[in-house]
Protein backbone atom coordinates (compact mmCIF):
# COMPACT_ATOMS: atom_id res chain seq x y z
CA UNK A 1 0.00 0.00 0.00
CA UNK A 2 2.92 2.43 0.51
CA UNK A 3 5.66 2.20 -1.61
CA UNK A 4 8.59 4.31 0.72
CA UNK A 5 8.53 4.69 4.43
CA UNK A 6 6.63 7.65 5.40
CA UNK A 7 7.19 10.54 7.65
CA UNK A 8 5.29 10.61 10.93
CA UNK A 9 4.37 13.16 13.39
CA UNK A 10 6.22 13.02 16.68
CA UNK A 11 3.38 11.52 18.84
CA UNK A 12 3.68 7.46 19.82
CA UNK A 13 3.92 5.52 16.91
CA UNK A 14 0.24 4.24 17.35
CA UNK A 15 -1.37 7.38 17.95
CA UNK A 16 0.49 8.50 14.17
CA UNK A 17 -0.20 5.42 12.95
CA UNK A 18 -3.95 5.57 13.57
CA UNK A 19 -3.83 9.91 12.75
CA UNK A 20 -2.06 8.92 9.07
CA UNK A 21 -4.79 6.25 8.26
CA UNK A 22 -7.70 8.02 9.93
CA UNK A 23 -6.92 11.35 7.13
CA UNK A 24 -6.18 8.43 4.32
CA UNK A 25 -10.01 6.80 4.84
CA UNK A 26 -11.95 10.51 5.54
CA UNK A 27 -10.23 11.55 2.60
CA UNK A 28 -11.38 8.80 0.28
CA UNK A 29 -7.68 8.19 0.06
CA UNK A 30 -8.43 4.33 1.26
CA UNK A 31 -12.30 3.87 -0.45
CA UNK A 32 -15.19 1.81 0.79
CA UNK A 33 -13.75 -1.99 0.83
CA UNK A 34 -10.58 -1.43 1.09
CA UNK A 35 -8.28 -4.15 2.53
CA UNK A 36 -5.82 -2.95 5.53
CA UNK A 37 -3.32 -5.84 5.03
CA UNK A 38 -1.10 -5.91 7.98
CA UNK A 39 2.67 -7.09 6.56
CA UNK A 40 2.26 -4.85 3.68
CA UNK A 41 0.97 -1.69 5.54
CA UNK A 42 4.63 -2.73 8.60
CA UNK A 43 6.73 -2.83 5.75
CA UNK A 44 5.27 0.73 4.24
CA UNK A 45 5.29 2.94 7.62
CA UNK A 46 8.54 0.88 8.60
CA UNK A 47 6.73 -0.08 11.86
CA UNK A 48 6.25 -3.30 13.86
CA UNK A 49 3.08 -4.97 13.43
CA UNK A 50 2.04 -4.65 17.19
CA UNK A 51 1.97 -1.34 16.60
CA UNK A 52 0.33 -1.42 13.35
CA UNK A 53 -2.41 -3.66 15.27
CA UNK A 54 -2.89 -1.39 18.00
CA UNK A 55 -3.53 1.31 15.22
CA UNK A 56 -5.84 -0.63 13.32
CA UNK A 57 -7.63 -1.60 16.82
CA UNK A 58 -8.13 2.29 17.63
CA UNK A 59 -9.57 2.78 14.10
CA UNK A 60 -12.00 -0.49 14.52
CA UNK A 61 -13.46 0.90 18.04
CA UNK A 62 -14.14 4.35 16.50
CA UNK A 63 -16.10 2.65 13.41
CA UNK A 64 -13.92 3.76 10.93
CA UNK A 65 -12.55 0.04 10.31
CA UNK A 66 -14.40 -2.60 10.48
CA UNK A 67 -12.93 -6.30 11.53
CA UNK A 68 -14.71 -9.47 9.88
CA UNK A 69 -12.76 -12.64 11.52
CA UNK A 70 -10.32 -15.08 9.51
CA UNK A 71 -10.55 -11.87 6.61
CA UNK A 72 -9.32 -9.30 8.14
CA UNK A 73 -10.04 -5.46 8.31
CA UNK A 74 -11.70 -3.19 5.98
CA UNK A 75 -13.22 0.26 5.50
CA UNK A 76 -16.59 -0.28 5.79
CA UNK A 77 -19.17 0.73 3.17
CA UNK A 78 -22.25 2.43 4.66
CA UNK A 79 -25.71 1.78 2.34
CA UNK A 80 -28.55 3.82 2.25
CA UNK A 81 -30.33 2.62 4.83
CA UNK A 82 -27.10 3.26 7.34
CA UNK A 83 -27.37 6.77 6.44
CA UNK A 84 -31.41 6.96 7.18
CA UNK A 85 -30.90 5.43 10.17
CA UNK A 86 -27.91 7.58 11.70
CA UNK A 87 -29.63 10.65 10.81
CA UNK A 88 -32.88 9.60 12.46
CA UNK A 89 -31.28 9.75 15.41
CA UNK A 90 -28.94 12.64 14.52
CA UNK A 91 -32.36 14.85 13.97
CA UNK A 92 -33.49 13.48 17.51
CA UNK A 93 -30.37 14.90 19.30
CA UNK A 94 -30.52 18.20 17.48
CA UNK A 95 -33.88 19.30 17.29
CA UNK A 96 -34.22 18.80 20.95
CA UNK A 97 -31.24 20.73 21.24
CA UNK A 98 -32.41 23.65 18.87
CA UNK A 99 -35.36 23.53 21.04
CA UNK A 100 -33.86 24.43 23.91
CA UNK A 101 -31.42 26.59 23.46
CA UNK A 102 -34.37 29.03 21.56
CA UNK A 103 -36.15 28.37 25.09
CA UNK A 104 -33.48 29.28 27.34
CA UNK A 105 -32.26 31.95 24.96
CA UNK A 106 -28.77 30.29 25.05
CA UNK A 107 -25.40 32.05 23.25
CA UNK A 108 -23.98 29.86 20.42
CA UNK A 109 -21.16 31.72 19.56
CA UNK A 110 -19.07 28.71 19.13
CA UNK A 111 -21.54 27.94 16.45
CA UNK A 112 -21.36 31.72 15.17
CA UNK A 113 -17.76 30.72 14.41
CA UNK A 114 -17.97 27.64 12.90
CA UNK A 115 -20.42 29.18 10.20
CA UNK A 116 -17.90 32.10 9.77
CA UNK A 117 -15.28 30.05 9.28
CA UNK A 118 -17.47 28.09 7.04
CA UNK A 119 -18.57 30.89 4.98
CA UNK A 120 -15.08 31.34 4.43
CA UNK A 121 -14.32 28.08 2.40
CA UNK A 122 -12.32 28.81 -0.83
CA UNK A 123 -13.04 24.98 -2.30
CA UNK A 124 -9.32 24.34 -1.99
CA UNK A 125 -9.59 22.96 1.61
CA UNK A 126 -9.32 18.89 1.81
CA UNK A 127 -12.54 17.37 2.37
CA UNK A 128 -11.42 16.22 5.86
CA UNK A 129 -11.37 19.74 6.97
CA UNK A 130 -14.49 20.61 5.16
CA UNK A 131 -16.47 17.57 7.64
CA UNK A 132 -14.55 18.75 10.93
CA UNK A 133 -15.81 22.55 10.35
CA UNK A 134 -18.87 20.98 9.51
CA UNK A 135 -19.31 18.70 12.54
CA UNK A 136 -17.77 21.51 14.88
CA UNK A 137 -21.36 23.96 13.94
CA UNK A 138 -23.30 20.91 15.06
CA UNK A 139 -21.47 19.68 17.98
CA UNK A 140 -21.54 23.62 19.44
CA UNK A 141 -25.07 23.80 18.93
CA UNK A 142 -25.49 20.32 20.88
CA UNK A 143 -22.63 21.39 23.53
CA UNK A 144 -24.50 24.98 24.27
CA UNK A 145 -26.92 23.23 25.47
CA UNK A 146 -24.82 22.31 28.83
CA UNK A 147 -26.18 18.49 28.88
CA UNK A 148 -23.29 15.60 28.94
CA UNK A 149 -25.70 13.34 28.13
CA UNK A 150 -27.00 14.74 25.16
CA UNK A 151 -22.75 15.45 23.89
CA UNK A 152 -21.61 12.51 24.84
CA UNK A 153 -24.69 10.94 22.67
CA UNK A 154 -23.80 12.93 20.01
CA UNK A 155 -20.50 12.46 20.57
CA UNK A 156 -20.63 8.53 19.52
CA UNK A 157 -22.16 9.58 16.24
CA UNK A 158 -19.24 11.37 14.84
CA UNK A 159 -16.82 8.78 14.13
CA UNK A 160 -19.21 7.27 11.41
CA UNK A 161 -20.90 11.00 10.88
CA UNK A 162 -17.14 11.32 9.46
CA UNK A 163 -17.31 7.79 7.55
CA UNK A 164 -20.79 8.80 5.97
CA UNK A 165 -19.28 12.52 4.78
CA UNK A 166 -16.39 10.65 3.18
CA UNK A 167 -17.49 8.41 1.44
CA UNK A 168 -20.89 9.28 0.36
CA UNK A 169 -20.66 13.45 0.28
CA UNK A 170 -21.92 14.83 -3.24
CA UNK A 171 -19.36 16.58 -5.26
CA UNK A 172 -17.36 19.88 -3.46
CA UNK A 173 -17.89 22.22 -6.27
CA UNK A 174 -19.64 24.87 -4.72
CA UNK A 175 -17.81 26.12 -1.36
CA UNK A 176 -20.45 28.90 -1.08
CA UNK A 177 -22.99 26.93 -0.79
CA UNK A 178 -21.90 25.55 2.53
CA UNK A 179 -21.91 28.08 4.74
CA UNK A 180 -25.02 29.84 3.41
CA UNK A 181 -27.35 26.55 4.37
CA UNK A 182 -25.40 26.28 7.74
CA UNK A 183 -25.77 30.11 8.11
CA UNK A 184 -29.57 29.61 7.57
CA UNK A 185 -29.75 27.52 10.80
CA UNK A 186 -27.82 29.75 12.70
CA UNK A 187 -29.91 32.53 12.20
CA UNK A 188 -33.73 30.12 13.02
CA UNK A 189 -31.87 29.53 16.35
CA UNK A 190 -30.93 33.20 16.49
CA UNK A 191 -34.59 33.89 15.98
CA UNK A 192 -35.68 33.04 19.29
CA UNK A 193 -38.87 31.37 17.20
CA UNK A 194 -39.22 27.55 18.52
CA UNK A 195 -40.71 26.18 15.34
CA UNK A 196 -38.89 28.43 13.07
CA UNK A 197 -35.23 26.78 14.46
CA UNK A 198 -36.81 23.69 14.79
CA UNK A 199 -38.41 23.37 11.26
CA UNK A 200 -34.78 24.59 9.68
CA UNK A 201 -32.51 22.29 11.51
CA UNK A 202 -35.33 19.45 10.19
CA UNK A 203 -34.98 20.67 6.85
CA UNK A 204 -31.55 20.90 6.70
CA UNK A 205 -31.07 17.34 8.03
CA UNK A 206 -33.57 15.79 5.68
CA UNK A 207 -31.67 18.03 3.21
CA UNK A 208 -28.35 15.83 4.11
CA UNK A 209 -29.61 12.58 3.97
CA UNK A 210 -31.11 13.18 0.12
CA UNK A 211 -28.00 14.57 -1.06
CA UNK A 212 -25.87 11.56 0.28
CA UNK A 213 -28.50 9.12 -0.85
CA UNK A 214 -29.63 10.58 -3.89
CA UNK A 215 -26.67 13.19 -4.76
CA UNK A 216 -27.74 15.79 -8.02
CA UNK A 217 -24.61 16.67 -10.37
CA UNK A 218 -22.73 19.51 -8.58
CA UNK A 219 -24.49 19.39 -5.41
CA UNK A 220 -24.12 21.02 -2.31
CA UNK A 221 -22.03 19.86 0.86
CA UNK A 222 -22.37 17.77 4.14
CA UNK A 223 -24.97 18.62 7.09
């Protein structure tokens, strides 16, 4: 799979390991199927396999590998249905959390900043960064809130939030477009109107899920 040793950061060799092959599948870099084949992948890093296991093992419990016994491990695929399903839960966790913070009339300015920062998107950026910025809006929204119940939910959806973005997103040709729908949430919270945040963050999501599922040509980006 790697044809010279590569550089890694200085962290332990695991935690680089599992960094370096975490970007390569959320980048599309290793597609949907994709064999991790341990001797080849040692010999490529210039590791030990331990190490390369313990990677692999990190990877596996965040649900961005998935381990099928006497085959080995692979990037999973996610179907259709794996997307309807995560974001019928996804829409549970962050209506209710739109909800409230309209209610209380809670500050999101972590979320202010994730839009800016979206907004700002050139359509250079690797699509890695694009889902992190992405993923950052939603988690503030669902962190304002001040429940570690509802994060840490929400918090066990992101690993295969990430996997879904990857490797189903609809083509990145139009960076504008991605902070003006995020934007457009932001400002139905902002509103202080309880069905008016509610009914965008709805929209929005249901927005997601048909663009992953059913992409157009030169469609939008992630929600």
């Amino acid at each position: 799979m790697a044809e010279r040793i590569q550089t890694l950061p200085r962290v332990s060799t695991v935690e680089a390991l599992a960094a370096v092959l975490r970007r390569q599948i959320l980048t599309g870099e290793l597609p949907p199927g994709s064999q991790l084949r341990e001797i080849e992948l040692a010999q490529g890093f210039g590791v030990g396999r331990h190490s390369l296991r313990a990677a692999l093992q990190t990877l596996v419990h965040e649900g961005l590998l998935h381990h099928e016994p006497h085959r080995g491990v692979f990037v999973p695929q996610m179907e259709a249905a794996d997307v309807e399903d995560l974001f019928r839960l996804r829409t549970a966790l962050e209506v209710e959390a739109a909800r409230t913070l309209v209610l209380r009339g809670t500050a999101v300015d972590d979320a202010v900043r994730c839009v800016e920062a979206l907004e700002a998107l050139s359509g250079e950026e690797p699509w890695d960064e694009v889902i992190e910025l992405d993923l950052g809006f939603h988690r503030a929204l669902i962190d304002a809130v001040g429940s570690r119940h509802l994060s840490q939910a929400f918090a066990s959806l992101q690993a295969q939030l990430r996997l879904m973005n990857a490797q189903l997103r609809p083509q990145y040709e139009r960076a504008d477009k991605v902070g003006r729908e995020h934007r457009a949430v932001l400002d139905a919270i902002l509103s202080g109107e309880v069905a008016t945040a509610e009914r965008a963050l709805r929209a929005h999501l249901e927005h997601g899920v048909q663009e992953i599922v059913s992409p157009e040509p030169q469609s939008g980006a992630p929600a």
